[in-house]
Protein backbone atom coordinates (compact mmCIF):
# COMPACT_ATOMS: atom_id res chain seq x y z
CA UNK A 1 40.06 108.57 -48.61
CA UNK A 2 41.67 107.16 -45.76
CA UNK A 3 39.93 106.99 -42.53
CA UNK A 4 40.72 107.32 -38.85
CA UNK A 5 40.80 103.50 -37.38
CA UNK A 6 38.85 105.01 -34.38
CA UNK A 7 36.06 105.72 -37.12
CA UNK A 8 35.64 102.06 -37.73
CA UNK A 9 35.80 100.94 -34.44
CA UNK A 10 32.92 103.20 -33.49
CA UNK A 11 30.12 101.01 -34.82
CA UNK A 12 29.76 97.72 -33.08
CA UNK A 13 28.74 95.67 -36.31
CA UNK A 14 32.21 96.71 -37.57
CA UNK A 15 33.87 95.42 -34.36
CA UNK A 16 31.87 92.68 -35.05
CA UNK A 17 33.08 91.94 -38.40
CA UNK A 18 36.63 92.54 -37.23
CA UNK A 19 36.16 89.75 -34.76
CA UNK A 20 35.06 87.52 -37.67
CA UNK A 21 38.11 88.38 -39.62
CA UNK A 22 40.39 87.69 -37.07
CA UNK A 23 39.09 84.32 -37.23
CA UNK A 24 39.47 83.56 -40.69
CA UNK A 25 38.71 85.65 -44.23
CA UNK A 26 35.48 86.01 -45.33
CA UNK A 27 33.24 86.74 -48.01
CA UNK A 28 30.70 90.14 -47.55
CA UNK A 29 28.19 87.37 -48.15
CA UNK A 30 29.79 84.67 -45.65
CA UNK A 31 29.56 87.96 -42.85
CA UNK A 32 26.53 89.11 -43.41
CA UNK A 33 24.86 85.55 -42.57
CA UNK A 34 26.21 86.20 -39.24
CA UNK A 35 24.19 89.44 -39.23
CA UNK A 36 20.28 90.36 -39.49
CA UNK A 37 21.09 92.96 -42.30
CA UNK A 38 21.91 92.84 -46.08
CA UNK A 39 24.90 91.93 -47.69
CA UNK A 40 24.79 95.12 -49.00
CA UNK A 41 24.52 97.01 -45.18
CA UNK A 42 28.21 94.55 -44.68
CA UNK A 43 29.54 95.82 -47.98
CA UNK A 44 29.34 99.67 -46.61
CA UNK A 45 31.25 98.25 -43.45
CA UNK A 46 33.77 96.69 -45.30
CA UNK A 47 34.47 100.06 -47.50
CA UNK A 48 35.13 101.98 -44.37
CA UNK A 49 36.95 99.01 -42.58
CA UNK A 50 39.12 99.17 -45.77
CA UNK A 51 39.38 103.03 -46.26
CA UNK A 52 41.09 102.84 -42.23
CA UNK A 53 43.36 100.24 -43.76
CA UNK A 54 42.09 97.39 -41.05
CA UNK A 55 41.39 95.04 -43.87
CA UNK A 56 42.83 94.00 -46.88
CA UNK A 57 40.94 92.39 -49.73
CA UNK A 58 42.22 89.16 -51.91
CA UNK A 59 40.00 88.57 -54.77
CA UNK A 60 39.07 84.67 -56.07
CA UNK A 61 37.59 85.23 -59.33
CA UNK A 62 34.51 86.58 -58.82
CA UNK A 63 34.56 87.15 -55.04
CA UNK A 64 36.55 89.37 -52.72
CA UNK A 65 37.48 87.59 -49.63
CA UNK A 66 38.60 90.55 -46.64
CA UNK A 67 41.03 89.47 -43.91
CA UNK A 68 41.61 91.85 -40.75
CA UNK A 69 45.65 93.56 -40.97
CA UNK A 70 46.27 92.95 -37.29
CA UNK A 71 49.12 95.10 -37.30
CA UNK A 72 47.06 98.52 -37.82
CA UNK A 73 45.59 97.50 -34.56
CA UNK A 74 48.75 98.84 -32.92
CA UNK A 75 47.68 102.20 -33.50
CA UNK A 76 44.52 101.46 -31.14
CA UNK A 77 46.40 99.50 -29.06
CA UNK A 78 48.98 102.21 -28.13
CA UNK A 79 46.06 105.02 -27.94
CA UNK A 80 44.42 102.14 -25.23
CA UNK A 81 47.60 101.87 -23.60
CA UNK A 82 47.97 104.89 -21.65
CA UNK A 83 44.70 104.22 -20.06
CA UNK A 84 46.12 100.45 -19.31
CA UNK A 85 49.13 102.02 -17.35
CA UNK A 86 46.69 104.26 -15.42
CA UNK A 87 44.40 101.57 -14.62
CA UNK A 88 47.72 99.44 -13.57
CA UNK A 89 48.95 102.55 -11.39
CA UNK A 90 44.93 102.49 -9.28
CA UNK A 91 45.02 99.07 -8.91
CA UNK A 92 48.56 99.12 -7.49
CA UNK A 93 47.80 102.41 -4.90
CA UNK A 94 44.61 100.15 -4.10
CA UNK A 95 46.27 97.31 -3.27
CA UNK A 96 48.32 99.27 -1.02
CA UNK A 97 45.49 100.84 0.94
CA UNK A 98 44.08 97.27 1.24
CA UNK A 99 47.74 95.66 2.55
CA UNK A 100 47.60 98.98 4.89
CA UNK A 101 44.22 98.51 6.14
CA UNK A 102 44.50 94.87 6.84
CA UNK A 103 47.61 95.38 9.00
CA UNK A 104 46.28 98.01 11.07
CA UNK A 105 43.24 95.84 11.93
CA UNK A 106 45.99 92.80 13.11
């Protein structure tokens, strides 16, 4: 089943994890030391990180290493965008106000 990237983003031990695998790939046993839960908890992270496609997994024999797939980001990234350009747009109108105000008081 594939999942909505928003879905895995929603829990902050995935964004976690997704910060860790934008470092380097890691085992679910080399993430959960960075964790105070189970390897098994990390494992039921990783399913859903890999149902919304943001991580791929390479096996090494017996172990399954997961590394993030930075370009299914994007879809975030443009969804975050909009509210980037209206952000940009306030600060801009501010910073007019504030250039206004400080000439009227010269």
């Amino acid at each position: 089943m594939r999942r909505d990237p928003f879905q895995a983003i929603a829990d902050p031990t995935r964004r976690s994890i997704l910060v860790l695998l934008a470092v380097q790939a890691m085992t679910p046993g080399a993430l959960a030391t960075h964790f105070d839960t189970s390897r098994q908890a990390i494992s039921k992270h990783l399913r859903i990180l890999s149902e919304c496609e943001l991580v791929r997994t390479v096996p090494h024999g017996r172990e399954v290493e997961y590394s993030l797939r930075p370009e299914r980001m994007q879809e975030i990234d443009r969804w975050l965008d909009q509210f980037k350009r209206l952000w940009q747009q306030r600060f801009e109108q501010l910073d007019e106000v504030l250039t206004t105000l400080k000439k009227e008081r010269s």
